[in-house]
PDB file of N, CA and C in Angstrom:
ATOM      1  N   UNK A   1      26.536   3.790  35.384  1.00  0.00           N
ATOM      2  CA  UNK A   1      26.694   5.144  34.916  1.00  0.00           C
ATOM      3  C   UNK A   1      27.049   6.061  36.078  1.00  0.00           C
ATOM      4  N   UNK A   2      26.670   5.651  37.037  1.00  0.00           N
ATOM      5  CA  UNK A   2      26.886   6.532  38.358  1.00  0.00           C
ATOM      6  C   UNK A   2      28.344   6.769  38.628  1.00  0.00           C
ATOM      7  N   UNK A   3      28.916   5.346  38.696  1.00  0.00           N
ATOM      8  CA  UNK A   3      30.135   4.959  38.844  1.00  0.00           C
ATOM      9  C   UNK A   3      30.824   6.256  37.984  1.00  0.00           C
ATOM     10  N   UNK A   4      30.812   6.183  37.540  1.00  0.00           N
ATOM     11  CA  UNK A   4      31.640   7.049  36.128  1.00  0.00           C
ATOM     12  C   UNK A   4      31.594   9.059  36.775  1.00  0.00           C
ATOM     13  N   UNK A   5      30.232   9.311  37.010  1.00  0.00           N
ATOM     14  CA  UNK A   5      30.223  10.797  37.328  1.00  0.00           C
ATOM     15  C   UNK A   5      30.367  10.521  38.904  1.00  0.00           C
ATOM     16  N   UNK A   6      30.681   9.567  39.489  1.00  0.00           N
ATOM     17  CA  UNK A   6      30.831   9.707  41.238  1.00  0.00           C
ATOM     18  C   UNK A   6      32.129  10.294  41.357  1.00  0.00           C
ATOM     19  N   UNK A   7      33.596  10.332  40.538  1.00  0.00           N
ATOM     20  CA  UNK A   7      34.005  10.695  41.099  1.00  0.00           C
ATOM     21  C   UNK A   7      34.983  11.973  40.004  1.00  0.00           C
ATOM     22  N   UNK A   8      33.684  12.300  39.272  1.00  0.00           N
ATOM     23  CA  UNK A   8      34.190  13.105  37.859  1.00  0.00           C
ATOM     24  C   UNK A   8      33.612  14.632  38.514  1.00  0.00           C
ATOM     25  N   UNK A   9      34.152  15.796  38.452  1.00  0.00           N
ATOM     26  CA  UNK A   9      33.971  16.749  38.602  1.00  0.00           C
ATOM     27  C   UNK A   9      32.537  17.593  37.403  1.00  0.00           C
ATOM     28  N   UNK A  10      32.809  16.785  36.197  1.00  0.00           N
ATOM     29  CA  UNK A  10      31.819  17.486  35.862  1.00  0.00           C
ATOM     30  C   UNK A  10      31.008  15.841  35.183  1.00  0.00           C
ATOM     31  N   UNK A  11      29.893  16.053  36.190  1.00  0.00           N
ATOM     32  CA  UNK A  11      28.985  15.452  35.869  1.00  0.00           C
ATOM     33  C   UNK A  11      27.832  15.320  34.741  1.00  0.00           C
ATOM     34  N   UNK A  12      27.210  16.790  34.400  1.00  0.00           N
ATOM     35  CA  UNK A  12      26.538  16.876  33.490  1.00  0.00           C
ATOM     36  C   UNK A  12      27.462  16.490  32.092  1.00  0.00           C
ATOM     37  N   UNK A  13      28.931  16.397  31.962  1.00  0.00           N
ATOM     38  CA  UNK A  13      29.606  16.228  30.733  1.00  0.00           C
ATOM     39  C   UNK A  13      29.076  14.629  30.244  1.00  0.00           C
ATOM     40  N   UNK A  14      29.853  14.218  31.555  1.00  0.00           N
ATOM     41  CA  UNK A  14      29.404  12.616  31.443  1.00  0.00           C
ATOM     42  C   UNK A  14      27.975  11.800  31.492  1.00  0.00           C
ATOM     43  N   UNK A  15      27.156  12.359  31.793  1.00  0.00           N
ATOM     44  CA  UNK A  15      25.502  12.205  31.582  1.00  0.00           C
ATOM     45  C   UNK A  15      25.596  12.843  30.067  1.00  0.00           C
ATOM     46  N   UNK A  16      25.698  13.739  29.690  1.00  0.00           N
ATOM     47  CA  UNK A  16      25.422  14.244  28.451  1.00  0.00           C
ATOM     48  C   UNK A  16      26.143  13.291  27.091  1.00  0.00           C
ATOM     49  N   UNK A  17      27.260  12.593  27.324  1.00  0.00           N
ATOM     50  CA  UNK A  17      28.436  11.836  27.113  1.00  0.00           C
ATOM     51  C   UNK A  17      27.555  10.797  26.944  1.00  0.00           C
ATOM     52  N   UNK A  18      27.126  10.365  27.711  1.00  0.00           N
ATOM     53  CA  UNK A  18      26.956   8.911  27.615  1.00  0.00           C
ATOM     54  C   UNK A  18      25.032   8.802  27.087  1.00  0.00           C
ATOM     55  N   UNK A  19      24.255   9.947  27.310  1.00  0.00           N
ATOM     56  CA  UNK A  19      23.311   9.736  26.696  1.00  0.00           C
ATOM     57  C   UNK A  19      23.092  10.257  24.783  1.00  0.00           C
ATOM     58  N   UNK A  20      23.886  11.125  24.579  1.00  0.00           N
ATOM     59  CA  UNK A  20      24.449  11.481  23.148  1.00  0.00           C
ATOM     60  C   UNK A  20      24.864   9.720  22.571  1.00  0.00           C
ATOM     61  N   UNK A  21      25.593   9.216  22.708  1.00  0.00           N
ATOM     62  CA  UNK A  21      26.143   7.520  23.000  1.00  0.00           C
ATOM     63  C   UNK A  21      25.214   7.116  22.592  1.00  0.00           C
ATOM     64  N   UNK A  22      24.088   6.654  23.463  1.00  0.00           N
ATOM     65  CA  UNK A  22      23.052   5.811  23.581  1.00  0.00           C
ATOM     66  C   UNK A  22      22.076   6.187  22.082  1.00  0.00           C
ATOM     67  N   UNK A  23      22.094   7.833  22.486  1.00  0.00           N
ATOM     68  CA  UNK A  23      21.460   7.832  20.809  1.00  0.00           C
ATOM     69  C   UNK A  23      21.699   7.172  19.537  1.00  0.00           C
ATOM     70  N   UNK A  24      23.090   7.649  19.541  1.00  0.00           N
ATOM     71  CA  UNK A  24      23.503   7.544  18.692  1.00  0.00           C
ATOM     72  C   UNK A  24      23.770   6.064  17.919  1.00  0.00           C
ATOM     73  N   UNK A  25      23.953   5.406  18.907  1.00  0.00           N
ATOM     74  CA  UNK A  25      23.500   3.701  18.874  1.00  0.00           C
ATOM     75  C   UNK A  25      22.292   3.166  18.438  1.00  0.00           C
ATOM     76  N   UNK A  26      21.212   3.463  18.859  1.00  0.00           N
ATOM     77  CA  UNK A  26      19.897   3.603  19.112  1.00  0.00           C
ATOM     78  C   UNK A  26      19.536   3.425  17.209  1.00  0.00           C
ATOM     79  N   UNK A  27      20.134   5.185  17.099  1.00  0.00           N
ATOM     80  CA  UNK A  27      19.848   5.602  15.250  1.00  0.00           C
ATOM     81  C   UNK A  27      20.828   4.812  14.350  1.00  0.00           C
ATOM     82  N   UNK A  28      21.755   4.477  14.940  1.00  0.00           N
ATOM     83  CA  UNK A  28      22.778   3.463  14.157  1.00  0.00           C
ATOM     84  C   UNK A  28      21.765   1.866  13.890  1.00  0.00           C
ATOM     85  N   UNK A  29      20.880   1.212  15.133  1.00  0.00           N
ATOM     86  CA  UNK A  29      20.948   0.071  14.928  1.00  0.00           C
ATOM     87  C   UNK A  29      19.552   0.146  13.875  1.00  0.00           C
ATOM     88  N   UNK A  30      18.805   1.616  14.244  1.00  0.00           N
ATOM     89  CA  UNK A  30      17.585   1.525  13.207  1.00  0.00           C
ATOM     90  C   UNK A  30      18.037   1.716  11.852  1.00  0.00           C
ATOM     91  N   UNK A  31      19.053   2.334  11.513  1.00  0.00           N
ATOM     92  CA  UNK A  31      19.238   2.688  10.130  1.00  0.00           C
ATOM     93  C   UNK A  31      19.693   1.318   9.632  1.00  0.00           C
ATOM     94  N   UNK A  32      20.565   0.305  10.488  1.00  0.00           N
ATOM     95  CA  UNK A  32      20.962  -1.163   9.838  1.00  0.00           C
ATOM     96  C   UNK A  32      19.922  -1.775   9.620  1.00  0.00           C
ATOM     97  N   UNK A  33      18.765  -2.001  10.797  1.00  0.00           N
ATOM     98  CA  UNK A  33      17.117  -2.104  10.428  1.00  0.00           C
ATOM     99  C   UNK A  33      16.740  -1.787   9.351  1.00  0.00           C
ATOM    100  N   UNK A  34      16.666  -0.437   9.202  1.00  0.00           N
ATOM    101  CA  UNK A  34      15.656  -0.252   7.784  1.00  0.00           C
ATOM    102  C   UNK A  34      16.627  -0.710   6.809  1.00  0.00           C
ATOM    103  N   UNK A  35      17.648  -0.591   6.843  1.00  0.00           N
ATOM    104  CA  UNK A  35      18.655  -0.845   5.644  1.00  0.00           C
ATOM    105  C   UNK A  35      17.846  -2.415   4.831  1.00  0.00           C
ATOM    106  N   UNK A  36      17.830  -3.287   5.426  1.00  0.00           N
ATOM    107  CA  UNK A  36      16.879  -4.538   5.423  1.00  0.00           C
ATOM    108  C   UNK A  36      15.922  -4.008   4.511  1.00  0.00           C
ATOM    109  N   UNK A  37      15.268  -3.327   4.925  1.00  0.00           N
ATOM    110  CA  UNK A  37      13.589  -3.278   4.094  1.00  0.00           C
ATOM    111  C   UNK A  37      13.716  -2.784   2.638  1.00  0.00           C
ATOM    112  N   UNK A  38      12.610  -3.514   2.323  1.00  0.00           N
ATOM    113  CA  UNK A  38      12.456  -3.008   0.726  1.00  0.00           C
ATOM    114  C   UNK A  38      11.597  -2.001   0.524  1.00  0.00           C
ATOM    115  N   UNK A  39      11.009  -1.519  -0.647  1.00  0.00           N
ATOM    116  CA  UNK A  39      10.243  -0.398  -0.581  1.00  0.00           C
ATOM    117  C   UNK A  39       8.531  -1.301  -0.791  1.00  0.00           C
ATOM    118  N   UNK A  40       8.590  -2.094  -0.456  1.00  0.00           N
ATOM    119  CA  UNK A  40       7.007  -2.765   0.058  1.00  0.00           C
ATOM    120  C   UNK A  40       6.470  -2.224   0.951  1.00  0.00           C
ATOM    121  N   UNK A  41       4.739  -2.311   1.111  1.00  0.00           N
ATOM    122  CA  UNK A  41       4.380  -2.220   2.019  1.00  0.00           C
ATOM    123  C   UNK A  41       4.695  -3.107   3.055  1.00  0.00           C
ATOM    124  N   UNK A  42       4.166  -2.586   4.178  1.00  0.00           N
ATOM    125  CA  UNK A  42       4.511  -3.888   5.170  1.00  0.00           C
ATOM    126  C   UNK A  42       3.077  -4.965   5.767  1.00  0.00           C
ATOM    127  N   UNK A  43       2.244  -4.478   5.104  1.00  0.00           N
ATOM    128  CA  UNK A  43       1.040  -5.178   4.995  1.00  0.00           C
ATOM    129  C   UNK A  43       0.801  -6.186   3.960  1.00  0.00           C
ATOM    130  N   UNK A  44       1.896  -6.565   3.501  1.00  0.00           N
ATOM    131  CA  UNK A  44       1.935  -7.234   2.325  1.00  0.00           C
ATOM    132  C   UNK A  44       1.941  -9.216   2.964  1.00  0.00           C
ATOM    133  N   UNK A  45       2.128  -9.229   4.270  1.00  0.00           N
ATOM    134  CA  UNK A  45       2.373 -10.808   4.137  1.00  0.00           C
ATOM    135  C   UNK A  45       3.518 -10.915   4.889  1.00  0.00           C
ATOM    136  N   UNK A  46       4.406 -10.220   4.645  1.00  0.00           N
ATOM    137  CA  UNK A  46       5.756 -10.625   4.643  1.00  0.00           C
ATOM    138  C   UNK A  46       6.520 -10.477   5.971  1.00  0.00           C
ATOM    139  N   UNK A  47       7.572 -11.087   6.095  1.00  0.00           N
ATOM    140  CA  UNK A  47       8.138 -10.940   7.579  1.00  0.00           C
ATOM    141  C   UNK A  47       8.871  -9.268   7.003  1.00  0.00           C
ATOM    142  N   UNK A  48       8.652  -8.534   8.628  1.00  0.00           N
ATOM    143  CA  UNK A  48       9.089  -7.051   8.673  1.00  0.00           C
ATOM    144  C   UNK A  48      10.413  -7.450   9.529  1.00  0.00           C
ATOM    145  N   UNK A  49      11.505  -7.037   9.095  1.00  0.00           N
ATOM    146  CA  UNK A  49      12.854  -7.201  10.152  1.00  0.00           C
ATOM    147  C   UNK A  49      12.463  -5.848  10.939  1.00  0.00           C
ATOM    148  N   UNK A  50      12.268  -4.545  10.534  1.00  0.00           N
ATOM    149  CA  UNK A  50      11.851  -3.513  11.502  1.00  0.00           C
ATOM    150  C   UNK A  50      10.959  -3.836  12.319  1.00  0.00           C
ATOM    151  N   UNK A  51       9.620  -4.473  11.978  1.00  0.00           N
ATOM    152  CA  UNK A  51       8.889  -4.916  13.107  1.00  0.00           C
ATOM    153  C   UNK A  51       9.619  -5.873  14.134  1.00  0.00           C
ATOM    154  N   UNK A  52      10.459  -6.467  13.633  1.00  0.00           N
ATOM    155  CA  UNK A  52      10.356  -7.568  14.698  1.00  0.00           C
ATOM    156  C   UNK A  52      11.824  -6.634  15.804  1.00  0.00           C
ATOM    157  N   UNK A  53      12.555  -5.986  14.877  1.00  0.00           N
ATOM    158  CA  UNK A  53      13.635  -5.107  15.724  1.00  0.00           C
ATOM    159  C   UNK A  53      13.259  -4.514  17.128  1.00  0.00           C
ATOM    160  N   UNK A  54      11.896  -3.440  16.224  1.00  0.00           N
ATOM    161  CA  UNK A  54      11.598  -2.331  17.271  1.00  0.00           C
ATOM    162  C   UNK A  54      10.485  -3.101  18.135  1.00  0.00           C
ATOM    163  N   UNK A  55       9.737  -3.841  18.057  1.00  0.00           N
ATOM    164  CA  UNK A  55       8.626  -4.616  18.560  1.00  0.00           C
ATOM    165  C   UNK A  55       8.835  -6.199  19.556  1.00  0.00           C
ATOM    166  N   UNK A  56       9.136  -7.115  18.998  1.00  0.00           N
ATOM    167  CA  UNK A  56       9.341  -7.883  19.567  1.00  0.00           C
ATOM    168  C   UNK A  56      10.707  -8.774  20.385  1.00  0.00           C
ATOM    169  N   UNK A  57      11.757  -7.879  19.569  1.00  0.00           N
ATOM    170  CA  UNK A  57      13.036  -8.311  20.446  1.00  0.00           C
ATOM    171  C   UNK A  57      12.857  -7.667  21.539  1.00  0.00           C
ATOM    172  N   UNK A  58      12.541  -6.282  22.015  1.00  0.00           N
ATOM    173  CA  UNK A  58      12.774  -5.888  23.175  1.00  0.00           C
ATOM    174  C   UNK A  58      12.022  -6.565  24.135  1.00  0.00           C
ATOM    175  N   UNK A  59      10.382  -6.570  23.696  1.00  0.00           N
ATOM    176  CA  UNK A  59       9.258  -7.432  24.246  1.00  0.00           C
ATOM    177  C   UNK A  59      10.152  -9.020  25.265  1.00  0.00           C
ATOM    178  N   UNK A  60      10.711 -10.060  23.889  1.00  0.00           N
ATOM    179  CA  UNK A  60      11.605 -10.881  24.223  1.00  0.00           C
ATOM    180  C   UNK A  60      12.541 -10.575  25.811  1.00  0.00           C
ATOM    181  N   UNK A  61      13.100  -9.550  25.170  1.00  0.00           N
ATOM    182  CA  UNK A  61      14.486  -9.307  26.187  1.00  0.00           C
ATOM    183  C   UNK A  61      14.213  -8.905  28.071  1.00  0.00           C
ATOM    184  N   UNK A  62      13.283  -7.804  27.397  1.00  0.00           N
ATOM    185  CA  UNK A  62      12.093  -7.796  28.967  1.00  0.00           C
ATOM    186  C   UNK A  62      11.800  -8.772  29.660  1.00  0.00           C
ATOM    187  N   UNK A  63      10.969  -9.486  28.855  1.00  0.00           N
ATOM    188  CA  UNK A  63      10.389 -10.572  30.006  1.00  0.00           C
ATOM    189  C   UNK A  63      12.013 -11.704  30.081  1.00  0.00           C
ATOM    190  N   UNK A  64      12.704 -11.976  29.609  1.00  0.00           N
ATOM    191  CA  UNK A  64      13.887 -12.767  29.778  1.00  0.00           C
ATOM    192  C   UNK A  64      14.837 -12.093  30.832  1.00  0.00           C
ATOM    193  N   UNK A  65      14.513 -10.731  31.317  1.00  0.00           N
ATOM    194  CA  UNK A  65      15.019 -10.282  31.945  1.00  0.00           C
ATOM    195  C   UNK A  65      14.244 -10.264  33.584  1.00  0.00           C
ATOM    196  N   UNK A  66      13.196 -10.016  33.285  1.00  0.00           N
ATOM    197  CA  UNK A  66      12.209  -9.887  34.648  1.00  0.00           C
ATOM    198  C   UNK A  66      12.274 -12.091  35.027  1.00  0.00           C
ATOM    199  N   UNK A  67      12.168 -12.762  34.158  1.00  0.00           N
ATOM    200  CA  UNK A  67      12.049 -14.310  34.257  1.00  0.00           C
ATOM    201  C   UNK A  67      14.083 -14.514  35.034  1.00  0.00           C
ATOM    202  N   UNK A  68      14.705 -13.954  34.908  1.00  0.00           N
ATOM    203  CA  UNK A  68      16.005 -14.235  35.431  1.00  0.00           C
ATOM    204  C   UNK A  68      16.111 -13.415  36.956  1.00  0.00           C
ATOM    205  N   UNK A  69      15.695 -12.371  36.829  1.00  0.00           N
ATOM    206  CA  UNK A  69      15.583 -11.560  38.114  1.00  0.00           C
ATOM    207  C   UNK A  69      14.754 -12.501  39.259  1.00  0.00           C
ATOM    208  N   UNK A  70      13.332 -13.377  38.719  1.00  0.00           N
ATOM    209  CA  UNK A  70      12.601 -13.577  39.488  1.00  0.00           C
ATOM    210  C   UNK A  70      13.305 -15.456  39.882  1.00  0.00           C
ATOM    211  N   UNK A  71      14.437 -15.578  39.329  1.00  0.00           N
ATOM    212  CA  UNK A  71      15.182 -16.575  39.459  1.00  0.00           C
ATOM    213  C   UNK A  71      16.054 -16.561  40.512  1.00  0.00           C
ATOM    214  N   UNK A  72      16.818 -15.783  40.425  1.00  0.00           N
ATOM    215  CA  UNK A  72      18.243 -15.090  41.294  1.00  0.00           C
ATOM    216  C   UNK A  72      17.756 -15.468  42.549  1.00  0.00           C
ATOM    217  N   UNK A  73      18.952 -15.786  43.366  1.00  0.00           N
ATOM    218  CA  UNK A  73      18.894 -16.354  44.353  1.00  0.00           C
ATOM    219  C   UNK A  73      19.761 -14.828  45.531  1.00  0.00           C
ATOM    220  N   UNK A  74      18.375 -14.203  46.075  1.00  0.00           N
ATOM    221  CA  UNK A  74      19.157 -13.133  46.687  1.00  0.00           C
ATOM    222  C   UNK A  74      18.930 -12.990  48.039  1.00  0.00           C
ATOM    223  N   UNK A  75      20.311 -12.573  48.787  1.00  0.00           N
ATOM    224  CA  UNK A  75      19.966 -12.694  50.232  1.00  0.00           C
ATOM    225  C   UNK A  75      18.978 -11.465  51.120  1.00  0.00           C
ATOM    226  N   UNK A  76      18.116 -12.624  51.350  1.00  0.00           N
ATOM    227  CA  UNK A  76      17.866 -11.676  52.479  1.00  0.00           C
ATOM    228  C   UNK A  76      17.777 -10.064  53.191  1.00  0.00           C
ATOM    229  N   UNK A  77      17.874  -9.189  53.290  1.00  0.00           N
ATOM    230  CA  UNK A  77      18.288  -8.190  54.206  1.00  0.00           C
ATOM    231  C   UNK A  77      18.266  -8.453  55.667  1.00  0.00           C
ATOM    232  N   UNK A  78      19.027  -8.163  56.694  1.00  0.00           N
ATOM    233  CA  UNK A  78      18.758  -7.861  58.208  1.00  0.00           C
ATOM    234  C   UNK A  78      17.686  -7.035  57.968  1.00  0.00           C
ATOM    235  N   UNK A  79      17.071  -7.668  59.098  1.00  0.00           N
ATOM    236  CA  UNK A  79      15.744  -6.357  59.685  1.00  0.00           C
ATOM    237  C   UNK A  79      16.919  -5.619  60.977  1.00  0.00           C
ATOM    238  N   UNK A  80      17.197  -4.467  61.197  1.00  0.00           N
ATOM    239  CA  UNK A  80      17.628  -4.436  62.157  1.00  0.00           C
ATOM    240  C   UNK A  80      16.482  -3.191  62.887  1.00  0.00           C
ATOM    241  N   UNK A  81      16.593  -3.263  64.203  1.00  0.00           N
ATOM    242  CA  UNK A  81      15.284  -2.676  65.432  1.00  0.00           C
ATOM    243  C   UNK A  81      15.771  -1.358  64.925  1.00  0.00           C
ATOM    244  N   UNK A  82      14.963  -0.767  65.496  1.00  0.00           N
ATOM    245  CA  UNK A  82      15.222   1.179  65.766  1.00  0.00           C
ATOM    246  C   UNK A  82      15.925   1.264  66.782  1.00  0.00           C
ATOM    247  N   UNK A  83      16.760   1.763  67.172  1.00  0.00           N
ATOM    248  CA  UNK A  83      17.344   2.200  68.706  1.00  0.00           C
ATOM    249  C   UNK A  83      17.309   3.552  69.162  1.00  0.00           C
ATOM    250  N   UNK A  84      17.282   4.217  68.128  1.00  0.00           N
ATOM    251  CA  UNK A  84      16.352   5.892  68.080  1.00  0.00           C
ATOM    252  C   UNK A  84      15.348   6.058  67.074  1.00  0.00           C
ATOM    253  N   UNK A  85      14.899   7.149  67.647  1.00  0.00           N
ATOM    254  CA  UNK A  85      13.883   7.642  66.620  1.00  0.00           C
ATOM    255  C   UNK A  85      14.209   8.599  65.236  1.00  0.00           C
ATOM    256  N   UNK A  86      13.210   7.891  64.594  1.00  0.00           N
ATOM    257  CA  UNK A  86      13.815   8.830  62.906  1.00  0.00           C
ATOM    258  C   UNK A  86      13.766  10.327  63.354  1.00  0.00           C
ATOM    259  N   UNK A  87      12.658  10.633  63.292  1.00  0.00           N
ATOM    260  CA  UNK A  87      12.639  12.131  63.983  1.00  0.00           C
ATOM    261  C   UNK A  87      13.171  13.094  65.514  1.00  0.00           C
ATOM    262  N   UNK A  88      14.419  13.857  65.458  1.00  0.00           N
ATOM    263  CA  UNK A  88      14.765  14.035  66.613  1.00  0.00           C
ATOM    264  C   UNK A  88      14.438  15.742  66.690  1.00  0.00           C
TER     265      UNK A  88
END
């Protein structure tokens, strides 16, 4: 996202742009969600597609995400010395 307002003059357009977006996605994928449900309770027994939408896919995706990160094979940094001081 940075990429995008680094070299855009108006920044707040494109933050505003792209989080309007995200909403709007967001309320799109819940309304296909509920679209699914019937007018049951959801204490009834039954598998909830909203529960498992808003609840456990992300749950899923998280840890599949932190389990790949802690995989990655990443280099190193240089330590490099001080040769001055931070404070002058």
């Amino acid at each position: 996202m940075t990429g995008l307002a680094a070299h855009s003059a108006a920044h707040a357009f494109v933050y505003g742009s792209l989080s309007f977006l995200d909403k709007m996605a967001c309320g799109l994928a819940l309304y296909i969600l509920e679209s699914y449900e019937k007018n049951q309770p959801c204490h009834s027994g039954r598998f909830s597609i909203t529960r498992f939408g808003v609840g456990l896919l992300p749950a899923v995706c998280a840890l599949l995400g932190v389990v790949i990160t802690y995989t990655m094979k990443l280099h190193k940094p240089e330590q490099k010395t001080l040769t001055e001081p931070l404070l002058v």
